[in-house]
Structures are given as C-alpha cells and as structure tokens.
N, C-alpha and C. Protein backbone atom coordinates (compact mmCIF):
# COMPACT_ATOMS: atom_id res chain seq x y z
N UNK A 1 -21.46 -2.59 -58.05
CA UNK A 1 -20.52 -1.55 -58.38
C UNK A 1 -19.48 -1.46 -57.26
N UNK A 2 -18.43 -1.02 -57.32
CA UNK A 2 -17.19 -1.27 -56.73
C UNK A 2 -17.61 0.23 -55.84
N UNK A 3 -17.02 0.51 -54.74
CA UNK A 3 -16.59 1.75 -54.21
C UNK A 3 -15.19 2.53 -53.91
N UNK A 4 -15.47 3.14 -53.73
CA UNK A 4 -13.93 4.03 -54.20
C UNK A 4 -13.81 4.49 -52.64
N UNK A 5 -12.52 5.13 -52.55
CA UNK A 5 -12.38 6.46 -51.08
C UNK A 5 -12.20 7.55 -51.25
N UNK A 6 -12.58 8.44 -50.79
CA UNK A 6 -11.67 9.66 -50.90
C UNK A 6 -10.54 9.83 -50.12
N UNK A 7 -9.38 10.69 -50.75
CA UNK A 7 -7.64 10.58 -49.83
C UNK A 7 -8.42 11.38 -48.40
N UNK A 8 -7.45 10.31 -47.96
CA UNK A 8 -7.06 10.87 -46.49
C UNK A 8 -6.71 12.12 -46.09
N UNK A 9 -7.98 12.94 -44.87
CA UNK A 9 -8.24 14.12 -45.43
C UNK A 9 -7.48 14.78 -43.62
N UNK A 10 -6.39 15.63 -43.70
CA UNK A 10 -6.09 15.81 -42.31
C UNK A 10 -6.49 17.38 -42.03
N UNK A 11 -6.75 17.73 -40.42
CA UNK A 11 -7.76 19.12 -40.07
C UNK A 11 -7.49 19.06 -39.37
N UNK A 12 -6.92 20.49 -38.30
CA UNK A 12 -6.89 20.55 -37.18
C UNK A 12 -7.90 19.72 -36.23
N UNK A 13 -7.42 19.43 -34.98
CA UNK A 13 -7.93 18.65 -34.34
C UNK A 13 -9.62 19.98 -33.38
N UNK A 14 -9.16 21.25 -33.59
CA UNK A 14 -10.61 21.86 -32.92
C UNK A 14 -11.30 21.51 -33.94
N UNK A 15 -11.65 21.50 -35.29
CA UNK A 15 -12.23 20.82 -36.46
C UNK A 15 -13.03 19.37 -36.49
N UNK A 16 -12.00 18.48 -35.96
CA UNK A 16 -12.57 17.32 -36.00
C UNK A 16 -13.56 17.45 -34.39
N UNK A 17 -12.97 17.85 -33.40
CA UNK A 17 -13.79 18.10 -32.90
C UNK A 17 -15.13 18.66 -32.54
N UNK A 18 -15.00 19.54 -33.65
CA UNK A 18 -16.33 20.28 -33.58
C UNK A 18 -17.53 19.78 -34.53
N UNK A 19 -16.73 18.64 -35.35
CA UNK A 19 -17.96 18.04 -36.33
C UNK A 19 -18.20 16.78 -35.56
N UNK A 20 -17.36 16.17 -34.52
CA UNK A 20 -17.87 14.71 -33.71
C UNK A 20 -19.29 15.46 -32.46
N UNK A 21 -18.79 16.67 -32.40
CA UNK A 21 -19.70 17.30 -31.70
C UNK A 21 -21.51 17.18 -32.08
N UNK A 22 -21.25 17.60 -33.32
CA UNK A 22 -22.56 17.87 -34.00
C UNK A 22 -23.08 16.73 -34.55
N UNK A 23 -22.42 15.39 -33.81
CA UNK A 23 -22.91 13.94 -34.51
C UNK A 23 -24.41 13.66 -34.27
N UNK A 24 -25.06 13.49 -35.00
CA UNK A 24 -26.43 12.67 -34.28
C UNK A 24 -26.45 11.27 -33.74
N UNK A 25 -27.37 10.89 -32.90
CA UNK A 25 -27.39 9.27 -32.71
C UNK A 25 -27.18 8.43 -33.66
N UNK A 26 -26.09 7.63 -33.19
CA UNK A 26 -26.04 6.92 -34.66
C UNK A 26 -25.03 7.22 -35.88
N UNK A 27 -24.77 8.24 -36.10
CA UNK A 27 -24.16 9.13 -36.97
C UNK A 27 -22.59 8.70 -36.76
N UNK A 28 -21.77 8.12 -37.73
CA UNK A 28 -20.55 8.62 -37.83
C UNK A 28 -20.02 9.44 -38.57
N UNK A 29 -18.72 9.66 -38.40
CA UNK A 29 -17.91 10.62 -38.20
C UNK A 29 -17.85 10.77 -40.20
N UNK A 30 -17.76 9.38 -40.76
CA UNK A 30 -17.00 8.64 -41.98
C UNK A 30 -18.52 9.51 -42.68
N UNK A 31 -19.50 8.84 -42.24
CA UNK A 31 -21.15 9.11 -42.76
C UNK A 31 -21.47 10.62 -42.95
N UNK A 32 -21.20 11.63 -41.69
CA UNK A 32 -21.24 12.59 -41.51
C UNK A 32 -20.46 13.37 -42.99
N UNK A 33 -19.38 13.08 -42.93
CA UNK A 33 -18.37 13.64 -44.02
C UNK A 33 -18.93 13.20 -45.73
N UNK A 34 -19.28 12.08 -46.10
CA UNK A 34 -19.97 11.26 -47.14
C UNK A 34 -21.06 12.11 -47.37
N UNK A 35 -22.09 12.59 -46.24
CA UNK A 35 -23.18 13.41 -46.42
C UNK A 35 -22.84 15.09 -46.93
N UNK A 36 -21.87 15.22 -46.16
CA UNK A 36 -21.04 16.50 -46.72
C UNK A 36 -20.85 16.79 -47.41
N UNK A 37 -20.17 15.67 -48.43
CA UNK A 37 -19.61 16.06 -49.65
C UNK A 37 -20.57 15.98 -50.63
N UNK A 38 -21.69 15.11 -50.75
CA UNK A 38 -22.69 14.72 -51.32
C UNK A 38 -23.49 15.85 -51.19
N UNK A 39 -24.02 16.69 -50.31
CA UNK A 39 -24.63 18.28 -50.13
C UNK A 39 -23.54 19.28 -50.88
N UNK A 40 -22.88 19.48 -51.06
CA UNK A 40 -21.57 19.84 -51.87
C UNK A 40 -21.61 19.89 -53.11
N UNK A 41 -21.31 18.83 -53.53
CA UNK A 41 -21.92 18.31 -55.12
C UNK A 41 -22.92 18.40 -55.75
N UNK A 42 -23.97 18.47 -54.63
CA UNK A 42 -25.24 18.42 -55.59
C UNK A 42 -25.74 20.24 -55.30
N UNK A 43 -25.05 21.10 -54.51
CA UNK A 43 -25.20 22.67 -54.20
C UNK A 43 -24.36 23.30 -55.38
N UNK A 44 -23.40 22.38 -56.13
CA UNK A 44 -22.49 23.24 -57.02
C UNK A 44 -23.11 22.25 -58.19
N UNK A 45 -24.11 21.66 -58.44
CA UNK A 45 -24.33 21.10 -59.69
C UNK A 45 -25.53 22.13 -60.16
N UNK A 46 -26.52 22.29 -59.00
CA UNK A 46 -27.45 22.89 -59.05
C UNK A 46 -27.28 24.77 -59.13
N UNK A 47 -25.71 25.14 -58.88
CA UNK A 47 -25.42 26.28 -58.97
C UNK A 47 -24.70 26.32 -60.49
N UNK A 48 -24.47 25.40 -60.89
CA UNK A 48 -23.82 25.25 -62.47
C UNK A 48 -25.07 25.40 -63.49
N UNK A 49 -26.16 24.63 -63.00
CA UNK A 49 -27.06 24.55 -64.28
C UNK A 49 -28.03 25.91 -64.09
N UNK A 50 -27.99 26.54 -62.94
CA UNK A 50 -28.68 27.87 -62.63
C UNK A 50 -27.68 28.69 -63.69
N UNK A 51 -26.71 28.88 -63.64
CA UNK A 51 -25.79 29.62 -64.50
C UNK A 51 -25.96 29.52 -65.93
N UNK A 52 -26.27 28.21 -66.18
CA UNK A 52 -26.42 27.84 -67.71
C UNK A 52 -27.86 28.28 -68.21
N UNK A 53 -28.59 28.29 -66.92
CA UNK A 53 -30.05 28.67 -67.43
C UNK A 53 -29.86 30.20 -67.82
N UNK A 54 -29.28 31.02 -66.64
CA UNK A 54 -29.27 32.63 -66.92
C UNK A 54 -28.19 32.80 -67.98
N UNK A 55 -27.26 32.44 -68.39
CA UNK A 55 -26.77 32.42 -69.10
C UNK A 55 -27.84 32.38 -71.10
N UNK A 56 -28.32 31.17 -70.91
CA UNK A 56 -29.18 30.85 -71.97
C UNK A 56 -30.10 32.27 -72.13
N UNK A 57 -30.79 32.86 -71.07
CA UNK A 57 -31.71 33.56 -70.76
C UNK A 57 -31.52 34.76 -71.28
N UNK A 58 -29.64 34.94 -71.16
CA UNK A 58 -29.40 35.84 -71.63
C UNK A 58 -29.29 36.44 -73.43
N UNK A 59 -28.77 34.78 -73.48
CA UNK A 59 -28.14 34.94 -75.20
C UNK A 59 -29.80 35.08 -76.15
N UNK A 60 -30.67 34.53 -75.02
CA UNK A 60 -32.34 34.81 -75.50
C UNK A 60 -32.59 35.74 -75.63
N UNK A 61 -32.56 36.73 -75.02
CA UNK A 61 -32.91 37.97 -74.45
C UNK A 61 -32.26 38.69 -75.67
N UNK A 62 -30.70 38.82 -75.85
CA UNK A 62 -29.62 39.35 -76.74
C UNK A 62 -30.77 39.32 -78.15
N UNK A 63 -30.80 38.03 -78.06
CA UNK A 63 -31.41 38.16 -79.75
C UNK A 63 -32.57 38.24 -79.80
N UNK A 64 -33.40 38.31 -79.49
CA UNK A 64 -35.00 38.67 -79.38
C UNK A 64 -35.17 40.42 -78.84
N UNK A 65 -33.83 40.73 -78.36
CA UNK A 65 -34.34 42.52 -77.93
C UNK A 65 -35.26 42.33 -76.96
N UNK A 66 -35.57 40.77 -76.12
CA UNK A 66 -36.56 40.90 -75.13
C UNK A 66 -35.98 41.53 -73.43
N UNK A 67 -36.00 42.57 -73.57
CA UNK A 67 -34.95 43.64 -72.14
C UNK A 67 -36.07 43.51 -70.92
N UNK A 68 -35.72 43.35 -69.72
CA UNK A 68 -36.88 44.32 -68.96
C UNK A 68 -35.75 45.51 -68.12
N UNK A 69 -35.96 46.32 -67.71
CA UNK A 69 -35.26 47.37 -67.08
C UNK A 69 -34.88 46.61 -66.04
N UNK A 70 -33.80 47.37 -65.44
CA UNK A 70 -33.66 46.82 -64.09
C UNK A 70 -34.56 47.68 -63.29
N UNK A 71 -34.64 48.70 -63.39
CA UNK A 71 -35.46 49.96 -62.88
C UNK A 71 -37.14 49.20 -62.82
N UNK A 72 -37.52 48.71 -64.12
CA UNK A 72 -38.51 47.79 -63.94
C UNK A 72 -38.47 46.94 -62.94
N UNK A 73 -37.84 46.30 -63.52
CA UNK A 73 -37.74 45.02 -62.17
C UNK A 73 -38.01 44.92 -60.66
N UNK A 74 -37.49 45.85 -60.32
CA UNK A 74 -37.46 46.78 -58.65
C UNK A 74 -38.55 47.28 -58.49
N UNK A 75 -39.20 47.79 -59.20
CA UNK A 75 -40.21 48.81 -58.63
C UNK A 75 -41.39 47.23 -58.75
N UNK A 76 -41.07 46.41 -59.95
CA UNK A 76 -42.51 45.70 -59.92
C UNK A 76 -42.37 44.61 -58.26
N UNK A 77 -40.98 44.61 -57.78
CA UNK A 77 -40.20 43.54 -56.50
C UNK A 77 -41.32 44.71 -55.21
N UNK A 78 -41.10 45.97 -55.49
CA UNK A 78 -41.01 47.26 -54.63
C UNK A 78 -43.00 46.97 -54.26
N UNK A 79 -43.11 47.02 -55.54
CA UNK A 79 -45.10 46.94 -55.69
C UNK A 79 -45.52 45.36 -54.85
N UNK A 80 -45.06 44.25 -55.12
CA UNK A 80 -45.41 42.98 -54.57
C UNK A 80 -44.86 42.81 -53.27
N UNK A 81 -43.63 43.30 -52.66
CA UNK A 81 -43.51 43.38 -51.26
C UNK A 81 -44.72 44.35 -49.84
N UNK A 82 -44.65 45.83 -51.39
CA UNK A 82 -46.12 46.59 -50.40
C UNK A 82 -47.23 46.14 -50.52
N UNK A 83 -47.49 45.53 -51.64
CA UNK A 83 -48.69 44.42 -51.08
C UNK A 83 -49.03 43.60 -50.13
N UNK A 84 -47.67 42.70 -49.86
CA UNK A 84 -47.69 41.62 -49.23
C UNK A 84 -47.81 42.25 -47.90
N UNK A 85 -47.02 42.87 -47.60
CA UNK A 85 -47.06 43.95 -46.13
C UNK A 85 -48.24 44.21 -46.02
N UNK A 86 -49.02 44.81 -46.73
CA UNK A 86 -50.36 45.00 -46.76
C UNK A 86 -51.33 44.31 -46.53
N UNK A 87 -51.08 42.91 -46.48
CA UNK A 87 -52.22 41.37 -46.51
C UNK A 87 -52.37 41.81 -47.85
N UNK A 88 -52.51 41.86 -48.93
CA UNK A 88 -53.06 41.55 -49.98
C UNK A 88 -53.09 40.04 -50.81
C-alpha cells in the first residue's frame, strides 16, 4: 500500500520545542506527531460510536417507556459510593 503525508504543519517555535522536549529515546519528532494523530482518531472514533450507542439507548428507551429517574440514578451512584467508602 502506498503512503500518503500529511500538509506541512507550521507552530510556533516554544511548541515545537516543547514536544522535542518530551521525546523518548529513540523517538522522533515525525513518529511522535504520527502517534498523535493516530491517539486522535481513534479518541474521536470511540467518542462517535459512544454517541451512537446513547443515542440508540435513547430512541430505545423513547419507545419502550423504559425511563430510570435521574433522581434514581444518583441516589443508586450515592448508595454504591457509601458502600465502597465503607469496604463493602
């Protein structure tokens, strides 16, 4: 498979500096950025299909009349945190 580039990307120079900073052994600058964008992509793919799930969850919910309170919700969050505090 062929590879592509991404355009030529310009940043203040305290910027570039501060990510050559945080290089690991080994690590370039090109790699560093590749890893970046790739954590990026896969944080907004995984924030897209979370959406589609609550979304779905919802139009479920809509037609089934299956509600829980929010008031529910909290107090049952409220009950499993004083547990946990508790050692339980």
């Amino acid at each position: 498979m062929k590879t592509a580039s991404f355009p030529s990307l310009r940043v203040d120079p305290e910027l570039r500096q501060a990510a050559e900073q945080v290089l690991e052994e080994g690590e370039s600058l090109s790699s560093f950025v590749e890893q970046s964008i790739r954590g990026n992509v896969e944080r907004r793919q995984f924030q897209r299909e979370f959406i589609a799930r609550g979304l779905l969850a919802r139009d479920n919910a809509s037609q089934n009349g299956a509600y829980v309170s929010s008031e529910a919700v909290v107090a049952r969050l409220e009950t499993m945190l004083a547990e946990s505090k508790a050692g339980k």
